[in-house]
Protein backbone atom coordinates (compact mmCIF):
# COMPACT_ATOMS: atom_id res chain seq x y z
CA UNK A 1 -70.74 201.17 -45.70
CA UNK A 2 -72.65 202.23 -49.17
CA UNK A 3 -71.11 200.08 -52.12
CA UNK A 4 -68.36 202.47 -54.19
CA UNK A 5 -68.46 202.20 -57.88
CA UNK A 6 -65.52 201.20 -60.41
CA UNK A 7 -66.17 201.00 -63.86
CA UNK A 8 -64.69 199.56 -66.42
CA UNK A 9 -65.74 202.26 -69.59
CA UNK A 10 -64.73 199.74 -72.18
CA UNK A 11 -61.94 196.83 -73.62
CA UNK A 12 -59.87 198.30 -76.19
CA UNK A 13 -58.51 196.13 -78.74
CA UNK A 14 -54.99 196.46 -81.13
CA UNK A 15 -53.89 193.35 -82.41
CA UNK A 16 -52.14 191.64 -78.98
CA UNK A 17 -52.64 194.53 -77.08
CA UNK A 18 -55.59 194.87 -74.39
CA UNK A 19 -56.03 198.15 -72.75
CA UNK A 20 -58.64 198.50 -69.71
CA UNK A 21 -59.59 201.98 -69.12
CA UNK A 22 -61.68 202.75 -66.10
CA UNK A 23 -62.97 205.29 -63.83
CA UNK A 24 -62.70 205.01 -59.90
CA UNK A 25 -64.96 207.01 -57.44
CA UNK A 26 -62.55 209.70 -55.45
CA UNK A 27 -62.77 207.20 -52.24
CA UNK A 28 -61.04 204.19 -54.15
CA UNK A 29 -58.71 206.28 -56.09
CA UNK A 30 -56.05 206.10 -54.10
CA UNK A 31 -55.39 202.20 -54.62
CA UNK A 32 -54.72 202.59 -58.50
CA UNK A 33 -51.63 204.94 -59.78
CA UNK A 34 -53.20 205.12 -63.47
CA UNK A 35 -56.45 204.60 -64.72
CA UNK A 36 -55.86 202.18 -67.60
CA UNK A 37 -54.93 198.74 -67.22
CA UNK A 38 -52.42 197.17 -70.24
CA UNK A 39 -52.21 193.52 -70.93
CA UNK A 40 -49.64 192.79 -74.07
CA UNK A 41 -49.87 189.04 -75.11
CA UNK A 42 -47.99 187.48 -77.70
CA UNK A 43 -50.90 186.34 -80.27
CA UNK A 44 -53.69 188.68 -81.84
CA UNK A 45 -56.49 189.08 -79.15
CA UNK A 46 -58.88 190.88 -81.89
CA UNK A 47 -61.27 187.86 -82.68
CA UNK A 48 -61.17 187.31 -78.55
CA UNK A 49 -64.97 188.46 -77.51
CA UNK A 50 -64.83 191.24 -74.71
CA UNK A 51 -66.75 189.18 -72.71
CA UNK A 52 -63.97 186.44 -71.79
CA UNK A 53 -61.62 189.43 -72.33
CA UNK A 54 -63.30 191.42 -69.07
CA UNK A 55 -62.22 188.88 -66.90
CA UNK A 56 -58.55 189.87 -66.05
CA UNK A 57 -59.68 192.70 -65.22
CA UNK A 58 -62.38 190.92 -62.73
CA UNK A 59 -59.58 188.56 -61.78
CA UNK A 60 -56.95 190.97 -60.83
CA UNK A 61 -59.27 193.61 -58.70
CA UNK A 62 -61.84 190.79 -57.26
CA UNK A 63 -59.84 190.76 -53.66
CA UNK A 64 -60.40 194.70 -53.85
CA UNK A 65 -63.93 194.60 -54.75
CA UNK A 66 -64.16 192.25 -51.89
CA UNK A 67 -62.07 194.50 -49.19
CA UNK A 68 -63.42 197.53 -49.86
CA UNK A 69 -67.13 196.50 -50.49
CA UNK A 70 -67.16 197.76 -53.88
CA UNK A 71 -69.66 197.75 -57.28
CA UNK A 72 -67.74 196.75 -59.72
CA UNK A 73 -69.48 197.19 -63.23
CA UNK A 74 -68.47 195.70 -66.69
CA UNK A 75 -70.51 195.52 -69.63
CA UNK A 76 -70.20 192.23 -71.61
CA UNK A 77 -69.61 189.40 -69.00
CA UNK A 78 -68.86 185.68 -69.95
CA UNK A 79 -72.13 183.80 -68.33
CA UNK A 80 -69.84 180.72 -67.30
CA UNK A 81 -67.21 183.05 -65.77
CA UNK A 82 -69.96 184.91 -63.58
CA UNK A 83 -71.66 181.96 -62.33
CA UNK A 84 -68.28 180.41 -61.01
CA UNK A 85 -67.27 183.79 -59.79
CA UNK A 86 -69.96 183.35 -56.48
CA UNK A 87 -67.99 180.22 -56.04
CA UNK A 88 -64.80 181.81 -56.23
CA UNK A 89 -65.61 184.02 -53.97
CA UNK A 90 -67.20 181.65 -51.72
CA UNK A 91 -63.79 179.82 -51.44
CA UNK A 92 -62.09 182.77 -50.09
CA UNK A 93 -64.70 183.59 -47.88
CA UNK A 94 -63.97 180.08 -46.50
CA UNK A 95 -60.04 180.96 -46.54
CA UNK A 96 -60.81 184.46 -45.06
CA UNK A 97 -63.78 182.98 -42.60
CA UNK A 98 -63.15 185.69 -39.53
CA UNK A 99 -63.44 188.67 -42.66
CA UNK A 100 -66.75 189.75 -44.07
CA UNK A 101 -66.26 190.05 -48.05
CA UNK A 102 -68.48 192.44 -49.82
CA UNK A 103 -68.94 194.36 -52.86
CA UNK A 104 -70.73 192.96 -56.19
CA UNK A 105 -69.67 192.09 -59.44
CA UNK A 106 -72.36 193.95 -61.79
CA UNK A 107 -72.29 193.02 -65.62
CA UNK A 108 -74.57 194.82 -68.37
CA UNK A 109 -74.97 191.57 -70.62
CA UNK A 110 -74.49 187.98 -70.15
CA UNK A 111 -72.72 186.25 -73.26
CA UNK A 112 -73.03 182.77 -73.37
CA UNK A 113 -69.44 181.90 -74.73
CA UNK A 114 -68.00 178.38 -75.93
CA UNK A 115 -64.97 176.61 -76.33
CA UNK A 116 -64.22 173.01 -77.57
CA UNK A 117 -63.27 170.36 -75.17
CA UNK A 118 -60.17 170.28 -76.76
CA UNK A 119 -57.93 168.12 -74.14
CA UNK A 120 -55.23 170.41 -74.63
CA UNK A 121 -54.14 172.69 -71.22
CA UNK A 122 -51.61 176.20 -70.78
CA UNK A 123 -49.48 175.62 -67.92
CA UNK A 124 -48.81 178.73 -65.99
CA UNK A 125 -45.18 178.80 -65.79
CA UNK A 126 -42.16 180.46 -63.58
CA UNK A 127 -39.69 178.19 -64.23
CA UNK A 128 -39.53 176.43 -60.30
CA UNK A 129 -39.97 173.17 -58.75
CA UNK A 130 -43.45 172.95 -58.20
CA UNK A 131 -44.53 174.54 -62.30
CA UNK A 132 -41.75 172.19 -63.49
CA UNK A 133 -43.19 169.21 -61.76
CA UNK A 134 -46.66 170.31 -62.84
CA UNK A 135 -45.21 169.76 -66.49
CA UNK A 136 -44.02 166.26 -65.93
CA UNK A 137 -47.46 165.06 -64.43
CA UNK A 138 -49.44 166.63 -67.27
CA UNK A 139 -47.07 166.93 -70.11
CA UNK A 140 -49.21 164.75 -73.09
CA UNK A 141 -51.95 167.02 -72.20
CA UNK A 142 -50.03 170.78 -72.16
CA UNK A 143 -49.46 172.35 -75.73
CA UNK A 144 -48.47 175.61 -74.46
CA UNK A 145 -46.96 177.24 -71.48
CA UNK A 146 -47.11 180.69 -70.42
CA UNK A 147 -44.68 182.92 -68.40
CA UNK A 148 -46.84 186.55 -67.12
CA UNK A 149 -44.64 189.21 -66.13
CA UNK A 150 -47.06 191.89 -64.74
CA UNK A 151 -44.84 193.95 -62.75
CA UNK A 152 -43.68 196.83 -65.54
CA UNK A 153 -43.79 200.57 -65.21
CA UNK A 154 -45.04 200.63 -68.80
CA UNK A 155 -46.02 198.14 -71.27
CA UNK A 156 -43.12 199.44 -73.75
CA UNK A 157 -40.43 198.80 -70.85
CA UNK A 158 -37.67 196.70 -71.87
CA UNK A 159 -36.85 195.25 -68.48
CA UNK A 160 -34.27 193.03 -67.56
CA UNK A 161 -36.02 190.19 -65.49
CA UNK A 162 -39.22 190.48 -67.92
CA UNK A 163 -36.64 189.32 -70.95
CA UNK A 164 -35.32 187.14 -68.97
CA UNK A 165 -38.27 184.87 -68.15
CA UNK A 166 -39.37 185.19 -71.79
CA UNK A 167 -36.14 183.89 -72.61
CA UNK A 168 -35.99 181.26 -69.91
CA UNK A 169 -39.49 179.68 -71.17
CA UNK A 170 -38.44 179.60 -74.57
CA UNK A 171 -35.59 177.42 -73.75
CA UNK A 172 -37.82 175.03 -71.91
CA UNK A 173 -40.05 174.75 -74.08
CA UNK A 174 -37.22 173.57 -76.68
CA UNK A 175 -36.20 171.01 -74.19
CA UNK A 176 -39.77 169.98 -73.58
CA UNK A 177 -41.09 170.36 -77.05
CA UNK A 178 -43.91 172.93 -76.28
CA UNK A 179 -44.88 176.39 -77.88
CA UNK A 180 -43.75 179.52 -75.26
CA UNK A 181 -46.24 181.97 -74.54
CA UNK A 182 -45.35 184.99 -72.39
CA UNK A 183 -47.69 188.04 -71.31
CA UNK A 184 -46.49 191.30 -70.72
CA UNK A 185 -48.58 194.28 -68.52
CA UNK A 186 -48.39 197.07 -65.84
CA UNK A 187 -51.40 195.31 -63.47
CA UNK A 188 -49.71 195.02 -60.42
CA UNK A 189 -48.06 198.59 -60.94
CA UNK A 190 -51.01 200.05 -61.33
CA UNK A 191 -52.67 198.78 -58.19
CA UNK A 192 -50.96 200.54 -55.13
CA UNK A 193 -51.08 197.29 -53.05
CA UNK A 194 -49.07 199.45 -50.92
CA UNK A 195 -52.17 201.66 -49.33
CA UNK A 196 -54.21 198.49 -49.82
CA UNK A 197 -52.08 196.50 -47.66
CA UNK A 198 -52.08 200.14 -45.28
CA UNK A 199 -56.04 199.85 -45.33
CA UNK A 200 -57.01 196.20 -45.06
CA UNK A 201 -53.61 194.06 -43.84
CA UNK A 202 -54.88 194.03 -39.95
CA UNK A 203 -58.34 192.61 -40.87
CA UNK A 204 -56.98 189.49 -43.18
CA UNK A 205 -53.51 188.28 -41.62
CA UNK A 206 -51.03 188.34 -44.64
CA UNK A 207 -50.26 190.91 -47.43
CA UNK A 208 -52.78 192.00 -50.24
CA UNK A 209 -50.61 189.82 -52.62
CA UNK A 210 -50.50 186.73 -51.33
CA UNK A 211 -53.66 186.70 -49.85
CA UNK A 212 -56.12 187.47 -52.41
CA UNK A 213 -53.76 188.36 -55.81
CA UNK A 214 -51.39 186.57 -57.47
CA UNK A 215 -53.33 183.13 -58.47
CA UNK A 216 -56.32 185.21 -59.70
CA UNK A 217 -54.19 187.82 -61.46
CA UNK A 218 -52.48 185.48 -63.40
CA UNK A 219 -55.29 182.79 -64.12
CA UNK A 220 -57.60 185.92 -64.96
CA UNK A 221 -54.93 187.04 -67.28
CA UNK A 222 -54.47 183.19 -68.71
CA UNK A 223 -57.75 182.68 -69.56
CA UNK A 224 -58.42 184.82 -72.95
CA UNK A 225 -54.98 183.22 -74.18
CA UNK A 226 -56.74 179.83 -73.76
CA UNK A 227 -59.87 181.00 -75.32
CA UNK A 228 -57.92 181.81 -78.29
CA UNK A 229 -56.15 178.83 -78.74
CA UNK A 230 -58.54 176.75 -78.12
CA UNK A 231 -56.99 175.08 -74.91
CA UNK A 232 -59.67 173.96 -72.30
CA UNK A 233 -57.74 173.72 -69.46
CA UNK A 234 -55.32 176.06 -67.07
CA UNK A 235 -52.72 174.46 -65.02
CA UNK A 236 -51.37 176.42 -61.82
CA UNK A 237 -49.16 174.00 -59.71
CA UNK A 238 -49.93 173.65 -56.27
CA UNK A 239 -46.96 175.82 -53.67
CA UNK A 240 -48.82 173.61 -50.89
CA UNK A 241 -49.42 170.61 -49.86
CA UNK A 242 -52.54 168.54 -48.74
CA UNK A 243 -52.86 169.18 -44.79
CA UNK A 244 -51.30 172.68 -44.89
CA UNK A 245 -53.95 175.44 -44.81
CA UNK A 246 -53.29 178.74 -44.98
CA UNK A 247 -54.01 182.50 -46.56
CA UNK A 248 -52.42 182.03 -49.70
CA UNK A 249 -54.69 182.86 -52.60
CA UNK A 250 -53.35 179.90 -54.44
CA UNK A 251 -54.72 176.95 -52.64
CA UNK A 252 -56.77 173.92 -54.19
CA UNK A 253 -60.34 175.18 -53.00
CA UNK A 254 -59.80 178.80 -54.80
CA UNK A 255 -58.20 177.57 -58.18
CA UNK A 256 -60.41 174.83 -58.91
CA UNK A 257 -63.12 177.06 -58.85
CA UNK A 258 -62.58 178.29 -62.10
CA UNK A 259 -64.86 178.23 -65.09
CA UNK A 260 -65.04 180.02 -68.45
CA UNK A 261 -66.88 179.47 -71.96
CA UNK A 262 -68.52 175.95 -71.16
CA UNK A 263 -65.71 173.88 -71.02
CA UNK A 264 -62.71 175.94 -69.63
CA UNK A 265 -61.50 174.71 -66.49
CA UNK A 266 -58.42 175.01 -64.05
CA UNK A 267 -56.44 172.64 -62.59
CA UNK A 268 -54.60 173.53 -59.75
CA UNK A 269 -52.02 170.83 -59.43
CA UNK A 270 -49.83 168.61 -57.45
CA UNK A 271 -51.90 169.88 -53.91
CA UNK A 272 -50.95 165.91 -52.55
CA UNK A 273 -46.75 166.06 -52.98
CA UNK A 274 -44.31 167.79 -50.90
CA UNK A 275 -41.56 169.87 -52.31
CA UNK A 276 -39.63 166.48 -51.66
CA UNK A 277 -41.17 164.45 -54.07
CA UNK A 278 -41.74 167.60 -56.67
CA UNK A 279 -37.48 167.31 -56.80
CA UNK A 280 -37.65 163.71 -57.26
CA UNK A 281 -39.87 163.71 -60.38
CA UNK A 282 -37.43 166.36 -61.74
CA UNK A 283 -34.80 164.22 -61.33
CA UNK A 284 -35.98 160.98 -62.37
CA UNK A 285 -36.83 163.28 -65.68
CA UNK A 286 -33.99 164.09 -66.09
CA UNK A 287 -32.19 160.22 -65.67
CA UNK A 288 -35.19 158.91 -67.88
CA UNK A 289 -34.37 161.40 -70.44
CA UNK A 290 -30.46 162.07 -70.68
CA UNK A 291 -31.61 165.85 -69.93
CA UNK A 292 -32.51 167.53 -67.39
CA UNK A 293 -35.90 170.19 -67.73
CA UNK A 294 -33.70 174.22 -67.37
CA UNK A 295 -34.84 175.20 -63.68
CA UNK A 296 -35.21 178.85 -62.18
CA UNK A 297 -36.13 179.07 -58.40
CA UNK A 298 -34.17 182.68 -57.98
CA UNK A 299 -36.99 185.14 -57.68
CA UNK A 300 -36.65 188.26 -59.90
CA UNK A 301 -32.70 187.25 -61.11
CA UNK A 302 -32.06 186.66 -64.12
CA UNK A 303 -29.58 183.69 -63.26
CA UNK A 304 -29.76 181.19 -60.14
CA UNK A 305 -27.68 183.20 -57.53
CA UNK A 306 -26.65 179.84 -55.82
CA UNK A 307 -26.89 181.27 -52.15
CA UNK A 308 -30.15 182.54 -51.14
CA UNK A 309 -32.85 180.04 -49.08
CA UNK A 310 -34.71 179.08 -52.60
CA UNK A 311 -31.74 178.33 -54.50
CA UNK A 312 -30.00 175.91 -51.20
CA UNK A 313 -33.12 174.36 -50.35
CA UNK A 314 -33.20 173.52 -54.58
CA UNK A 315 -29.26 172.49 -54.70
CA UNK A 316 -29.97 170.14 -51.19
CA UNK A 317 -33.21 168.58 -51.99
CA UNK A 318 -31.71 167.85 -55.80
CA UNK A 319 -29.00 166.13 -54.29
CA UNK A 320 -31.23 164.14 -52.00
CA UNK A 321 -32.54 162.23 -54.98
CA UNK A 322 -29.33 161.80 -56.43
CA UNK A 323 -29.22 164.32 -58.81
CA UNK A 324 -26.84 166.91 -59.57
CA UNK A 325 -27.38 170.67 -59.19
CA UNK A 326 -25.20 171.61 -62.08
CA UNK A 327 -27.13 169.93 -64.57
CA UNK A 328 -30.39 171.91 -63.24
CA UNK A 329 -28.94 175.22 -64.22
CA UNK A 330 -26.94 175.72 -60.79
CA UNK A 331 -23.63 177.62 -61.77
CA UNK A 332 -21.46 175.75 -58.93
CA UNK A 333 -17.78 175.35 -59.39
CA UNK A 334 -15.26 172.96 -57.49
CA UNK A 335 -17.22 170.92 -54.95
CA UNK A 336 -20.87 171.63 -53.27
CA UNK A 337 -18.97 171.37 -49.80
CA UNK A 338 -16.22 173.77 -50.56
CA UNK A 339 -18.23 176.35 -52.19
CA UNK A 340 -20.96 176.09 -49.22
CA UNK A 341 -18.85 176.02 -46.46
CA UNK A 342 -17.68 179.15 -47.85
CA UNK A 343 -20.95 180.52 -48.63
CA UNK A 344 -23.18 179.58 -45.52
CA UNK A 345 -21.47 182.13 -43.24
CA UNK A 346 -21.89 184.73 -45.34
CA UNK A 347 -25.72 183.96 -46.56
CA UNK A 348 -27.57 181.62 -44.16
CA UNK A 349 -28.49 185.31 -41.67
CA UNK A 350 -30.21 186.01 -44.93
CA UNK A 351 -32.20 182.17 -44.88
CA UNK A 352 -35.65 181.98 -43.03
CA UNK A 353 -34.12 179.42 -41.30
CA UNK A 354 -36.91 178.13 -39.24
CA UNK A 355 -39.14 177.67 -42.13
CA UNK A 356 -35.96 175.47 -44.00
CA UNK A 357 -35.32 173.39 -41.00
CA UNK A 358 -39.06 172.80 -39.73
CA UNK A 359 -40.25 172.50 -42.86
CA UNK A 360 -38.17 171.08 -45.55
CA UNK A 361 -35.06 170.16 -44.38
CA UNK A 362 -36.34 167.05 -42.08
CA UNK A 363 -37.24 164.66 -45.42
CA UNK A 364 -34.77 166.13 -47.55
CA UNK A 365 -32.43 164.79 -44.58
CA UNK A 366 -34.25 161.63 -44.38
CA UNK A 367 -33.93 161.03 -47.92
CA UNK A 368 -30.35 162.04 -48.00
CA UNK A 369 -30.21 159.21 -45.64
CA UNK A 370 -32.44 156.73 -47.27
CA UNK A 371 -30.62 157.47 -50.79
CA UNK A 372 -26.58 157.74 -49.75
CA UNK A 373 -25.13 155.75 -51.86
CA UNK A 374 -26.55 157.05 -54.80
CA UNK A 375 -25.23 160.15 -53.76
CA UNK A 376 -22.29 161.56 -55.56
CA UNK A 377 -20.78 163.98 -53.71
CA UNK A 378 -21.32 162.52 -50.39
CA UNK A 379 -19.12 164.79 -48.62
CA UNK A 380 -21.70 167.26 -49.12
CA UNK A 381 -24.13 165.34 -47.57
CA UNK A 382 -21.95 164.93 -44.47
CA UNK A 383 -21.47 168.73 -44.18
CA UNK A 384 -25.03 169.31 -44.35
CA UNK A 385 -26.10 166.89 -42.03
CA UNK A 386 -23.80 168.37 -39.06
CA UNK A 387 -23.13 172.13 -39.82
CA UNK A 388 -24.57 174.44 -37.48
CA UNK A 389 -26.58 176.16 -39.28
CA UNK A 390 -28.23 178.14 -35.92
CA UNK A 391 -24.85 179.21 -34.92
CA UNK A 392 -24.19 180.56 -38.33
CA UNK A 393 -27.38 182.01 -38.62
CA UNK A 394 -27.18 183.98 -34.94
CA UNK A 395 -23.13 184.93 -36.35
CA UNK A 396 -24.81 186.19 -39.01
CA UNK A 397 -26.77 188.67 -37.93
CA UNK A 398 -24.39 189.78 -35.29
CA UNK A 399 -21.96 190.55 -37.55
CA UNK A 400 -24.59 192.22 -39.61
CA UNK A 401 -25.85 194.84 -37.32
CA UNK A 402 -22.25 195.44 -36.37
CA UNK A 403 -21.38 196.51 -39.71
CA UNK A 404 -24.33 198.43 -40.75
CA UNK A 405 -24.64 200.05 -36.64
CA UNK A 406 -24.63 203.27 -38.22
CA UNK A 407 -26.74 202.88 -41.36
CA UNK A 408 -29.44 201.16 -39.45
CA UNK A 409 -29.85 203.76 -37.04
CA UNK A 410 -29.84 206.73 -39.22
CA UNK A 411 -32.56 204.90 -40.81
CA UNK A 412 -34.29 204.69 -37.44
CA UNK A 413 -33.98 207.77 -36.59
CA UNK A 414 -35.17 209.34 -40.03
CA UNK A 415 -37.38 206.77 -41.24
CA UNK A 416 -34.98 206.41 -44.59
């Protein structure tokens, strides 16, 4: 198949607004719902060179360019960036090793860019376990840490969840004694992942997002904001562990790749703990400190719900290390037993349940074990360790289907 051009016509500058307009070829159109890209950070971008600024845009559409074998052109090019970029992409090819990744990154000038090994990092932040831990094992070194919310309709949308995580990092960083940095843009609303995922899903296992997005998107975006603060270093905390490989596009070989301006690196972190030990660190934190780091594991909420998979597997594993949920941002009142007795009926249909019990609830048990009597609220611990929570879950979905017969097979039927 001939290589299909994208170009990106320029980088458009306004004070801490970056705007990517670019032209598609008709076959590639239909994976983009715009044809500008806007990136809104929170600090004046103007003295930021296009070259390092081209590179979200590289970042984010890289898996793409890959996919659908395209030519992807840009005109000023950091010479670090591009030189790491072959093996970036050789890491995914290693990842992706039964899928043939094309296309070619094509930049008009080479700029040989340079920032100061300054021994300060940005930690890429959402506000869970694994970013939070991240922090704790690298906190004399991060200045700054940065929330990207990257899912808006437009860049002047005042949405709900976006606040929220601005908000959210803020606080930490008052707890932690850090500056907040948030980005704000429409990237993954202009890609239509949707007919990407339609076009390529079959030939590369997983979803366009996890497999080849996120971690790029967001260190892409992540690395101008270090340029201009001088920080030499991005942190991304590890979501896996050393021994499990997957298709996830954050994983230790693809991160570390990661180059910019000289001396920019990434540091994708934590790859050797399990969630387990993530919890513990937390925890001790928090008893070393009299205060316990704000947590948010509750995907796209702007509060922790309490009930879904994320938020239990959080509440259990925080207990396990004899910590207490409440202090960790978990709205619970009365006892954990009463209010999950209560809730587990009603929820756990909802849980991937063989994930939580292959996966993390064996050494969150073993440690509820090991660690009993520092355990306050061991009753909990007793209901946990005997409910059936396959019973529930099969109840669950019976009643589920019984409830919603007729909704679900309208839906059927119709396809709505």
């Amino acid at each position: 198949m001939a290589l299909k051009n994208l170009i990106l016509d320029k980088v458009v500058v306004a004070g801490n607004k970056v705007e990517y307009p670019f032209k598609a070829v008709e076959p590639l159109k239909k994976y983009f719902t715009k044809d500008k890209i806007t990136i809104e950070y929170d600090t004046d971008m103007s003295n930021v060179p296009e070259s390092i600024l081209s590179i979200p845009f590289i970042g984010g559409l890289a898996g793409l360019m890959w996919l659908a074998d395209i030519e992807l052109w840009v005109n000023d090019l950091d010479q670090t960036f591009y030189e790491a970029f072959f093996r970036i992409k050789r890491a995914y090819q290693e990842m992706h090793s039964d899928l043939p990744l094309k296309g070619e990154l094509v930049p008009c000038r080479f700029i040989k860019n340079y920032t100061p090994s300054s021994g300060k990092s940005l930690l890429l932040f959402g506000g869970g376990i694994d970013c939070q831990s991240s922090f704790i094992r690298n906190e004399e070194r991060i200045t700054d840490v940065l929330n990207i919310y990257a899912w808006l309709d437009d860049i002047a949308e005042d949405n709900k969840v976006d606040r929220h995580d601005d908000e959210f990092t803020r606080k930490f960083c008052q707890v932690a004694g850090k500056t907040p940095r948030h980005i704000r843009s429409d990237f993954f609303k202009v890609l239509n992942i949707a007919q990407i995922d339609k076009d390529f899903k079959k030939s590369f296992h997983t979803n366009y997002w996890y497999g080849f997005l996120h971690s790029m998107a967001f260190i892409s975006m992540g690395i101008p904001m270090a340029f201009e603060k001088g920080l030499d270093r991005i942190i991304i905390a590890s979501s896996f562990r050393k021994g499990i490989q997957g298709y996830c596009t954050s994983f230790i070989t693809t991160d570390s790749q990661w180059r910019w301006a000289e001396n920019g690196t990434t540091l994708h972190d934590g790859f050797e703990l399990i969630r387990l030990e993530k919890v513990r660190l937390l925890v001790e934190y928090q008893k070393k400190n009299g205060k316990a780091l704000p947590l948010h594991v509750c995907s796209f909420k702007d509060h922790e719900c309490c009930v879904c998979d994320k938020c239990f597997r959080s509440v259990v594993q925080i207990v396990a290390e004899g910590g207490d949920p409440r202090d960790f941002g978990f709205d619970i009142k009365g006892s954990l037993k009463d209010f999950y007795s209560k809730a587990a009926p009603e929820n756990v249909y909802l849980w991937e349940l063989p994930k939580e019990r292959d996966r993390y609830w064996p050494p969150t048990m073993a440690r509820m074990k090991e660690n009993y009597e520092n355990i306050k609220e061991k009753d909990f611990v007793d209901w946990f360790t005997t409910y059936d929570f396959n019973k529930a879950y099969k109840d669950g979905i019976r009643n589920y289907y019984k409830k919603n017969f007729w909704s679900i097979l309208k839906r059927k039927l119709t396809g709505k």
